[in-house]
Protein backbone atom coordinates (compact mmCIF):
# COMPACT_ATOMS: atom_id res chain seq x y z
CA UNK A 1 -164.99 -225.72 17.47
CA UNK A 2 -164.71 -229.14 18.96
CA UNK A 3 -165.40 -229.44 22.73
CA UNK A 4 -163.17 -230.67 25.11
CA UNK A 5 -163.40 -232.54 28.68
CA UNK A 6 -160.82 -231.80 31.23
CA UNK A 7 -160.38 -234.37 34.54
CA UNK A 8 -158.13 -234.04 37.96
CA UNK A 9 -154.69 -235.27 37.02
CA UNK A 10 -154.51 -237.64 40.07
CA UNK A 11 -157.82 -239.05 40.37
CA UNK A 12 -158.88 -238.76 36.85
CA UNK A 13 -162.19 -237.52 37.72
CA UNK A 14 -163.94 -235.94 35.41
CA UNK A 15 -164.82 -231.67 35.36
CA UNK A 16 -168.35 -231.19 36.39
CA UNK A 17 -168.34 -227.33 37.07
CA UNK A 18 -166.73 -224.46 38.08
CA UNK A 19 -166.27 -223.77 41.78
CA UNK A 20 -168.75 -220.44 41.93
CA UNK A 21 -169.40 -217.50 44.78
CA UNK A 22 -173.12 -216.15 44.58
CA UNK A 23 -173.82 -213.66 46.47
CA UNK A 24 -176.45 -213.03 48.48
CA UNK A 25 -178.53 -211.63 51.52
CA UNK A 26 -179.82 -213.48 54.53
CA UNK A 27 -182.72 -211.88 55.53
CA UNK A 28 -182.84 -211.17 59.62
CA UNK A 29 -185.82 -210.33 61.84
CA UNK A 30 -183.59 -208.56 64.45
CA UNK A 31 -180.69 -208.84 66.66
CA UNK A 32 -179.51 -209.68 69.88
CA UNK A 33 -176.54 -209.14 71.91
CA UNK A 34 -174.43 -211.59 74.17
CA UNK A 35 -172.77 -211.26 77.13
CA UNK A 36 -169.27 -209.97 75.68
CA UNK A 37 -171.50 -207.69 73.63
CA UNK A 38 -171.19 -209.56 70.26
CA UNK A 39 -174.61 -208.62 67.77
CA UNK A 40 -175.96 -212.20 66.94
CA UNK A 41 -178.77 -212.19 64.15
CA UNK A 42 -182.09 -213.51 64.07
CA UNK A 43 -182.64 -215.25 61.14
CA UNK A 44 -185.69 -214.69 59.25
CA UNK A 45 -185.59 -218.48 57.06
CA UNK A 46 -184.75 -216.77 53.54
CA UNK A 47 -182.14 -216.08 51.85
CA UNK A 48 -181.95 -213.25 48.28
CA UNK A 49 -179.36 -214.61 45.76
CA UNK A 50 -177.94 -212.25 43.79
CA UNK A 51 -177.30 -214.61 40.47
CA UNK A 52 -176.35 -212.03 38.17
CA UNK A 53 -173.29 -211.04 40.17
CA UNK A 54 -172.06 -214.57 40.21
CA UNK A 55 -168.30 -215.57 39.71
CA UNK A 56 -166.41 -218.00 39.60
CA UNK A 57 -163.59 -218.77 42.67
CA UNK A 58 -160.20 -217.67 41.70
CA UNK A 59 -156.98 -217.95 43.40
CA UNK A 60 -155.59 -214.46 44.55
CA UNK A 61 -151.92 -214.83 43.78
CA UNK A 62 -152.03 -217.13 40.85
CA UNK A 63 -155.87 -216.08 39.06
CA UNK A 64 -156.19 -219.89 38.53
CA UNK A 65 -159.45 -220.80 38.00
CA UNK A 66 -161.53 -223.88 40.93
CA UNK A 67 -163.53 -226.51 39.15
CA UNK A 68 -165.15 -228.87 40.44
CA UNK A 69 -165.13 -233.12 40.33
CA UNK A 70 -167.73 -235.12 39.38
CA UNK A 71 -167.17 -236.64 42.73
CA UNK A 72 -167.76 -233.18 44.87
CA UNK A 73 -163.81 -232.15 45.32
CA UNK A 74 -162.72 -228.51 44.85
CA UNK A 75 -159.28 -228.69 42.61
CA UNK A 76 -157.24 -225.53 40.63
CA UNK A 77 -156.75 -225.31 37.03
CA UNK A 78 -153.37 -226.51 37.28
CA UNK A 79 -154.13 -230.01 39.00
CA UNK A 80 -156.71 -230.49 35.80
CA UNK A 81 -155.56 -232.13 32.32
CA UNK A 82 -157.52 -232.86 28.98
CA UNK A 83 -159.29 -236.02 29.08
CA UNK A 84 -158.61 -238.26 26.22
CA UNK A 85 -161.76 -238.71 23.81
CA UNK A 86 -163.29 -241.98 24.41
């Protein structure tokens, strides 16, 4: 099966990725409370990733899939096209 290349319909950047949410824990060494009583966390300076529950961003109401450009830009499935074969 050939592959193909997709790029954003208005800039015609090319499709680098997919736009992806990877979970994870930031480790804390405690808390503290302010003044209005809000718990504000220490950070500890690590981070777990979780990489095998990794997914990639969806829209809620339509399911279209995020990609993203080559330069940095998050765009929807429907703002993408197939790039012509050069």
């Amino acid at each position: 099966m050939d592959q193909i290349q997709l790029r954003h319909k208005g800039t015609g950047e090319r499709i680098i990725g997919t736009y992806d949410c990877i979970p994870g824990c930031a480790l804390v060494s405690g808390f503290t409370r302010s003044e209005s009583g809000v718990l504000i966390p220490e950070y500890a300076g690590e981070t777990d990733v979780w990489w095998d529950n990794q997914e990639t961003e969806t829209d809620v109401m339509t399911l279209e899939r995020y990609f993203v450009t080559e330069g940095g830009d998050v765009v929807s499935e429907s703002e993408c096209e197939i790039a012509p074969n050069l």
